[in-house]
Protein backbone atom coordinates (compact mmCIF):
# COMPACT_ATOMS: atom_id res chain seq x y z
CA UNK A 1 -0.42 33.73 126.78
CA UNK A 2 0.01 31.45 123.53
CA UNK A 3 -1.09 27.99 123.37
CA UNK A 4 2.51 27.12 123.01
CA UNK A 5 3.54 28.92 126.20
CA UNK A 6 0.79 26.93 127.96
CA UNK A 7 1.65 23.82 126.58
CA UNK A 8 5.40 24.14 127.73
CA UNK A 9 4.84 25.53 131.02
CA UNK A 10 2.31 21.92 131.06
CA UNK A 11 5.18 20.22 129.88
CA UNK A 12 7.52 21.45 132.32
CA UNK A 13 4.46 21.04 135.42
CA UNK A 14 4.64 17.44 134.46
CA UNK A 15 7.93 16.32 134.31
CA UNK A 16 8.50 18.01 138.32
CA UNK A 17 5.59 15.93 138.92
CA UNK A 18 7.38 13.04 137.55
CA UNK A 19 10.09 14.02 139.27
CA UNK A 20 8.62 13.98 142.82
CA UNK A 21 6.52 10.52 141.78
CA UNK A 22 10.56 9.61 141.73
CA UNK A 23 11.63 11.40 145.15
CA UNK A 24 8.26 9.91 146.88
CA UNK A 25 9.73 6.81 145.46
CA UNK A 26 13.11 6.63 146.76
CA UNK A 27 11.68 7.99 150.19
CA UNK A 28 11.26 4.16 151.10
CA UNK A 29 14.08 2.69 149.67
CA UNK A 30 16.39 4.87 151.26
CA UNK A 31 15.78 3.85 154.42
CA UNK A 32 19.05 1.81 155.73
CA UNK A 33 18.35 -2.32 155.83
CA UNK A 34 14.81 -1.77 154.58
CA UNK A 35 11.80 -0.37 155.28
CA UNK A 36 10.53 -3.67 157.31
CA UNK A 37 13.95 -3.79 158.71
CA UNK A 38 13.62 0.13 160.36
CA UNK A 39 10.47 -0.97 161.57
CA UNK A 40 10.88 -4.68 163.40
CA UNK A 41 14.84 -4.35 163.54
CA UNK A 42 14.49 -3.47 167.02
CA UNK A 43 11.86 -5.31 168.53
CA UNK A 44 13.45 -8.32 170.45
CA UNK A 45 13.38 -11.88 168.86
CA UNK A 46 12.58 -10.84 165.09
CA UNK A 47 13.63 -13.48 163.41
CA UNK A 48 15.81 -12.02 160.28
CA UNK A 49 14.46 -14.66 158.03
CA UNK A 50 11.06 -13.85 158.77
CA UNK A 51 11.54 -9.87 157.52
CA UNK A 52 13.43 -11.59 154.70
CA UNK A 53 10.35 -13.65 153.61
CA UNK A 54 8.16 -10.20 154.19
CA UNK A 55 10.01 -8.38 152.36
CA UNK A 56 9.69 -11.06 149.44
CA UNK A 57 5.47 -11.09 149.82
CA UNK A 58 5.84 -7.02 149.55
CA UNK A 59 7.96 -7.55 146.71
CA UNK A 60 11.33 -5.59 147.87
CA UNK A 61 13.29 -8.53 146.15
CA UNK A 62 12.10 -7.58 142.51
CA UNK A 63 14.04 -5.02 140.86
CA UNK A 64 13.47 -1.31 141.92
CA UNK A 65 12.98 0.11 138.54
CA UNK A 66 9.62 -3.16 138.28
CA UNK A 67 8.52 -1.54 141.70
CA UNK A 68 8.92 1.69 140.82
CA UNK A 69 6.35 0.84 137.92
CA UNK A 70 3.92 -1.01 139.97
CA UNK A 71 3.54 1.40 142.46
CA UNK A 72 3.24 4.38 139.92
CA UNK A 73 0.62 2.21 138.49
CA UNK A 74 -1.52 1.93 141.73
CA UNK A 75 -1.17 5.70 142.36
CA UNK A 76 -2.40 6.34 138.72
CA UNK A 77 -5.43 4.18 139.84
CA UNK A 78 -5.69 5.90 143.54
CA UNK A 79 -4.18 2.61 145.09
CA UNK A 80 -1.75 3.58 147.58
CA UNK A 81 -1.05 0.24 149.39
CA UNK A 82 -2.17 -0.61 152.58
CA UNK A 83 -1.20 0.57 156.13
CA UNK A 84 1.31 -0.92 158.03
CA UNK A 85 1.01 0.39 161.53
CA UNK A 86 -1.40 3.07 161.71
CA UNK A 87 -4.24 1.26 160.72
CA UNK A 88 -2.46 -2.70 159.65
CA UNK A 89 -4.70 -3.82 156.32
CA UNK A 90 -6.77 -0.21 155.92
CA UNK A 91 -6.11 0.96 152.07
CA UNK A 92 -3.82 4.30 152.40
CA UNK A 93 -6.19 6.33 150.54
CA UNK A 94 -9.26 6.96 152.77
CA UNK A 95 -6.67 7.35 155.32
CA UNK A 96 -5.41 10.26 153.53
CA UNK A 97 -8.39 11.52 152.29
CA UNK A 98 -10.07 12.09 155.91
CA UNK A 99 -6.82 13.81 157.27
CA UNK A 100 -6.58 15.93 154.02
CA UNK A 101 -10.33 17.06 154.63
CA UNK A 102 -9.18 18.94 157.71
CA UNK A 103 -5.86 19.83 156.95
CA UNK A 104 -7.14 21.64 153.61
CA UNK A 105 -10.11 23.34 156.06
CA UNK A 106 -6.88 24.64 158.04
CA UNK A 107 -4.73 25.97 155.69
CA UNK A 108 -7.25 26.88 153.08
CA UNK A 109 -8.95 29.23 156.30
CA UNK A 110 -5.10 30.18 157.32
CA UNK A 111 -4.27 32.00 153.76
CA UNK A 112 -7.60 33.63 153.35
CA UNK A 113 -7.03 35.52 156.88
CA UNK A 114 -3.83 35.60 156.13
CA UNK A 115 -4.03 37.30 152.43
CA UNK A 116 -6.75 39.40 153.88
CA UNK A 117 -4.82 40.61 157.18
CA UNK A 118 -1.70 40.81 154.96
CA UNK A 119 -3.05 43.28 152.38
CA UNK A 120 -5.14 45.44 154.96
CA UNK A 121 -1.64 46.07 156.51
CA UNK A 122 -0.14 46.88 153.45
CA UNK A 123 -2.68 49.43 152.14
CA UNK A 124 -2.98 51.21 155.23
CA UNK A 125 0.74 51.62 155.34
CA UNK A 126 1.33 52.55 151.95
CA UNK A 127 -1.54 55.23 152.33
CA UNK A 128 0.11 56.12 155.72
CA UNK A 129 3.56 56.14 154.24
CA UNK A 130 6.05 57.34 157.40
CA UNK A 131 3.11 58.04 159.96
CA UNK A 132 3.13 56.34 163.39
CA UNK A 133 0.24 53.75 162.13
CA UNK A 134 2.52 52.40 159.07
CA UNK A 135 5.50 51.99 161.65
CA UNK A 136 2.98 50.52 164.29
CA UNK A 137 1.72 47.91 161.42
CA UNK A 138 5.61 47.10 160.36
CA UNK A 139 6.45 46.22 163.97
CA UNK A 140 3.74 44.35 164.98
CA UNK A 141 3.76 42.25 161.42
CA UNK A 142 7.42 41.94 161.92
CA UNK A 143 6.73 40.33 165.54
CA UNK A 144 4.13 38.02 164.31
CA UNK A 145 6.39 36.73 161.42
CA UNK A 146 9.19 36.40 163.84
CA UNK A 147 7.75 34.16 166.54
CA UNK A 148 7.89 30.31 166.77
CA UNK A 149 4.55 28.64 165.49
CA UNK A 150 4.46 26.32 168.59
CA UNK A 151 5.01 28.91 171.02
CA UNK A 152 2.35 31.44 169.63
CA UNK A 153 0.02 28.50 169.67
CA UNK A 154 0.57 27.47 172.92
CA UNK A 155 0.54 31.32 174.23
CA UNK A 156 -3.02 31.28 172.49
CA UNK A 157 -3.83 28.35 174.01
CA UNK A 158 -3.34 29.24 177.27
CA UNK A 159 -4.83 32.74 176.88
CA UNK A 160 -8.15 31.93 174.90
CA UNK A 161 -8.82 28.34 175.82
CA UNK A 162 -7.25 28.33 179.82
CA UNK A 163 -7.65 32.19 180.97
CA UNK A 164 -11.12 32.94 179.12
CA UNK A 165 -12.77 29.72 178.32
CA UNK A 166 -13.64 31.10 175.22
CA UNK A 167 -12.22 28.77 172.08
CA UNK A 168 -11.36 25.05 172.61
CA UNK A 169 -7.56 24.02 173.43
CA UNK A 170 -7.82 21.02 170.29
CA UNK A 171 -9.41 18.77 168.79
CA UNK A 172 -11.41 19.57 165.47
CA UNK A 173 -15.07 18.80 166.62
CA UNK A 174 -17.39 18.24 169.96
CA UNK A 175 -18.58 14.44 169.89
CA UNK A 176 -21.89 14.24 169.16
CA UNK A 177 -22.39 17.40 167.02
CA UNK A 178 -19.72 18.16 164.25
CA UNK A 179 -21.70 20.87 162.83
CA UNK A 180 -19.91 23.75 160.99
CA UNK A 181 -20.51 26.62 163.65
CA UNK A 182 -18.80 23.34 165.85
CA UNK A 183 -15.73 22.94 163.54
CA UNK A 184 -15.38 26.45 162.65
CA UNK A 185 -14.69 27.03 166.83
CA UNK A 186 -12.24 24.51 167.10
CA UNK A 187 -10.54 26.15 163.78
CA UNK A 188 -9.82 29.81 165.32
CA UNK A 189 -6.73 28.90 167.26
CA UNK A 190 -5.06 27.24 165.03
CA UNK A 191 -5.81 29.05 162.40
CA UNK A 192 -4.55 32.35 163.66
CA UNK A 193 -1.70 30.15 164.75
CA UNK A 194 -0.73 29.43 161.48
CA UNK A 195 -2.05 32.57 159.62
CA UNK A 196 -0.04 34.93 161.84
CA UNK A 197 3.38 34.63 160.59
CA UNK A 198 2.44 35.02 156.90
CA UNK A 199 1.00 38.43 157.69
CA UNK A 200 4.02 40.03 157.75
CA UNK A 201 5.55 39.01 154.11
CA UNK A 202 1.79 39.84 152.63
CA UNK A 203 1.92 43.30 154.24
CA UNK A 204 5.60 44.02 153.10
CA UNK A 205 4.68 42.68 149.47
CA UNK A 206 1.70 44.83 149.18
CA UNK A 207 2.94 48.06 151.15
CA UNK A 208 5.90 48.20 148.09
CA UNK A 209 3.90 46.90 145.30
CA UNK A 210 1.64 49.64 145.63
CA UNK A 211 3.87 52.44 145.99
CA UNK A 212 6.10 51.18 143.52
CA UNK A 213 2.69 50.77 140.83
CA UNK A 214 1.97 54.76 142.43
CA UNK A 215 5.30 56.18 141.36
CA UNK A 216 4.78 54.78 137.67
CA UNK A 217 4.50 56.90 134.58
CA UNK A 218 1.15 55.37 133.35
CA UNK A 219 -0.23 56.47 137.12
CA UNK A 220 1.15 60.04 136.68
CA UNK A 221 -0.62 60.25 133.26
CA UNK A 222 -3.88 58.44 134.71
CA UNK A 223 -4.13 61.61 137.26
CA UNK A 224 -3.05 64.18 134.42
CA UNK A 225 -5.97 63.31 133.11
CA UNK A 226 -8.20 63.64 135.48
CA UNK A 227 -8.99 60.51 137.07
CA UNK A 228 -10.45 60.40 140.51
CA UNK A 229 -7.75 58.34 142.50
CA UNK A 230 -10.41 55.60 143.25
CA UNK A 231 -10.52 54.90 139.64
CA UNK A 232 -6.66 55.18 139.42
CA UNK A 233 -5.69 53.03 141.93
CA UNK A 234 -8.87 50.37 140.41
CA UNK A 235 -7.69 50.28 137.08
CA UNK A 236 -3.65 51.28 137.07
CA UNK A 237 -2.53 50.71 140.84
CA UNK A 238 -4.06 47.58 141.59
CA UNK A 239 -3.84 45.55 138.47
CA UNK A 240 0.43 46.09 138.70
CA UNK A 241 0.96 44.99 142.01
CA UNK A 242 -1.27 42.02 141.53
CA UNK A 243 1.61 39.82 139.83
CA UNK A 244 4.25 39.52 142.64
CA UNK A 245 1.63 38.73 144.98
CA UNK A 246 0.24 36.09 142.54
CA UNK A 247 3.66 34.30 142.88
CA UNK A 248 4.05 35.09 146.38
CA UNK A 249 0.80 33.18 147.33
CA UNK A 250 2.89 30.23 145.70
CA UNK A 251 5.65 30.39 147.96
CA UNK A 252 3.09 30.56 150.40
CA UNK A 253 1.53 27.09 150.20
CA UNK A 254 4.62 25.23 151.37
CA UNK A 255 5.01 27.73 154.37
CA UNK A 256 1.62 26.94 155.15
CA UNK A 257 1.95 23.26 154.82
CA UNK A 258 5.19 23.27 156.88
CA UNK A 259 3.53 25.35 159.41
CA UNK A 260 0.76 23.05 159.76
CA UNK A 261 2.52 20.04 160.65
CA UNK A 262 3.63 22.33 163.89
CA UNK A 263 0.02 23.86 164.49
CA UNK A 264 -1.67 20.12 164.33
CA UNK A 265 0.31 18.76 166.92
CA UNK A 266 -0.48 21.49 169.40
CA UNK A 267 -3.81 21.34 168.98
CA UNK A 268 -3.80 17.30 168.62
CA UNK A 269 -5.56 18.43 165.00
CA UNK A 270 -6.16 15.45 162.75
CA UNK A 271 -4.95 16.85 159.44
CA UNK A 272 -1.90 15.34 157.33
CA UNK A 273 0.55 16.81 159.50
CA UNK A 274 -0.15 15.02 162.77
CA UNK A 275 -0.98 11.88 160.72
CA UNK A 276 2.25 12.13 158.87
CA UNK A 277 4.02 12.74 162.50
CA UNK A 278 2.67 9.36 163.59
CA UNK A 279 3.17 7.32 160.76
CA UNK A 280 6.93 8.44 160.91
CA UNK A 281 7.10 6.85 164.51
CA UNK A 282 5.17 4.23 163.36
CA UNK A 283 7.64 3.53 160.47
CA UNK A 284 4.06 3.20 158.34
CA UNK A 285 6.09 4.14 154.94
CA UNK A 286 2.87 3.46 152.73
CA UNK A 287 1.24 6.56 154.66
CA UNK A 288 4.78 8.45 154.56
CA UNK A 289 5.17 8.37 150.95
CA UNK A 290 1.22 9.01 150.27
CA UNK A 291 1.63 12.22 152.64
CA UNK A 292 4.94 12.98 150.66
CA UNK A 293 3.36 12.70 147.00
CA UNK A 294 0.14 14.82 147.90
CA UNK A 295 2.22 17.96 149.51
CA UNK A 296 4.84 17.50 146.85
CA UNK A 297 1.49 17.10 144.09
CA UNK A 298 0.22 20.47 145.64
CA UNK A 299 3.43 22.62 145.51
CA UNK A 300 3.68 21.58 141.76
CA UNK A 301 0.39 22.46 140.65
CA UNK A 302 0.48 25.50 142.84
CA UNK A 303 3.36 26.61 141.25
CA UNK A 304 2.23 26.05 138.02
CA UNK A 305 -1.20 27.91 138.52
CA UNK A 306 0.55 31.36 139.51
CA UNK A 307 3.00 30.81 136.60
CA UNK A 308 0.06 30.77 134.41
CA UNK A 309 -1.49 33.41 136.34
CA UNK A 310 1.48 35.86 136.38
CA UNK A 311 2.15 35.69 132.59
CA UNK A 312 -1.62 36.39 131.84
CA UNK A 313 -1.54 39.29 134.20
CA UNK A 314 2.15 41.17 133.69
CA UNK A 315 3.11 40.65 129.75
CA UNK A 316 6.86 40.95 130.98
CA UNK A 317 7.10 37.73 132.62
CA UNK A 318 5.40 36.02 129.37
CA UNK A 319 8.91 34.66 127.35
């Protein structure tokens, strides 16, 4: 890739980013009356001049364009306001950063098993192309993708956790220890939990891939000459399949964030998901838009990595 390729595709990163600094933005103006108005409007004897006078200290009476400007200035210097419900007067960001902690141990955990499950499926099947073991794999992936993420966690719950006794049924750490063999028990269920349904596009993506990258001329010539298929499918297979799944894993972080708003509230895990859950009951906008701005931050950057990633590895998608 060029240096000018990089710096457009940099260019292009950072105006989306811009862009959801915008959407974030908007997120708490849109709310009808006000955001202090949604949040007191139906509490009996608010006085309306009272949220008026609020509203003035938070400065909702200066312009929105001014406001937009301050608060894109705090977030350049990791100010994120203050809570307004969750925790009244407690700066946003260590909020955020605790919850982020475990949600990234989650979903970081989540893909690995999942990109790991995912591509063990597809290589068996594609080397078991039509046999009883590839349709076996295909049906049970296509289960797993199919089912609801809060009824497979609940099913595990009640199998692992009520049945055997084996796993915890939530939480993300035994008071008084909070060790990492601790954590990493209370991480099993929902990590399969969320893992399981992104098995089945990893499997499908890698079972073609690779037979597509087997059928190829340069494979065909690889062979001709002699080349165990170890080193074939090393050096020729492997290498051209490598850039779909590159951009798949992209696609991939949203599902996985999505999925982990589900998987934290049946567990009662304290990751962003359940915290953004409460702080939308709460009305806590501050927290709402911080939650917004980080997933939207990571989808962005995400995006932008296997962009990068896909034009170093396949010269086709390079412009």
């Amino acid at each position: 890739m060029t240096l000018r390729t990089l710096l457009v595709r940099v260019l292009a990163a950072a105006g989306t980013l811009l862009g959801v600094t915008v959407l974030v933005f908007c997120l708490l103006q849109a709310v009808p009356g006000g955001p202090l108005r949604a949040m007191f409007g139906e509490a009996a004897g608010v006085d309306p001049a009272e949220i008026r006078r609020a509203e003035a200290l938070l400065g909702f009476d200066r312009p929105i364009g001014e406001r937009y400007a301050g608060w894109l200035a705090g977030v350049a210097r990791g100010d994120l306001g203050q809570s307004w419900a969750v925790a009244p007067g407690r700066p946003v960001g260590p909020i955020l950063r605790d919850a982020l902690a475990n949600t990234l141990a989650l979903t970081l955990s989540a893909l690995l098993v999942a990109l790991g499950s995912g591509v063990a499926v597809g290589v068996v099947s594609s080397l078991r192309l039509g046999s009883w073991v590839d349709h076996g794999l295909g049906l049970l992936s296509y289960v797993l993708g199919g089912a609801p993420t809060f009824w497979l966690g609940l099913l595990l719950v009640l199998l692992f956790a009520v049945e055997l006794r084996w796993l915890p049924a939530g939480g993300a750490l035994t008071l008084g220890r909070g060790d990492l063999a601790d954590r990493a028990t209370y991480l099993v269920l929902p990590v399969l939990t969320l893992a399981a349904p992104q098995i089945a596009p990893w499997g499908r993506y890698v079972r073609s891939g690779l037979l597509e990258a087997l059928g190829r001329e340069h494979v065909r010539t690889a062979r001709a000459k002699g080349l165990t298929e170890r080193a074939v499918v090393l050096r020729h297979v492997v290498p051209t399949a490598l850039a779909p799944l590159v951009a798949l894993l992209a696609l991939d972080v949203p599902a996985l964030i999505a999925g982990a708003t589900v998987t934290e509230a049946v567990f009662s895990y304290p990751g962003l998901g359940r915290l953004l859950v409460t702080a939308l009951r709460a009305h806590d906008w501050p927290i709402v838009q911080g939650i917004a701005l980080i997933l939207g931050t990571a989808v962005v950057l995400t995006s932008f990595v296997a962009d990068v990633t896909v034009a170093a590895l396949d010269p086709r998608a390079r412009p």
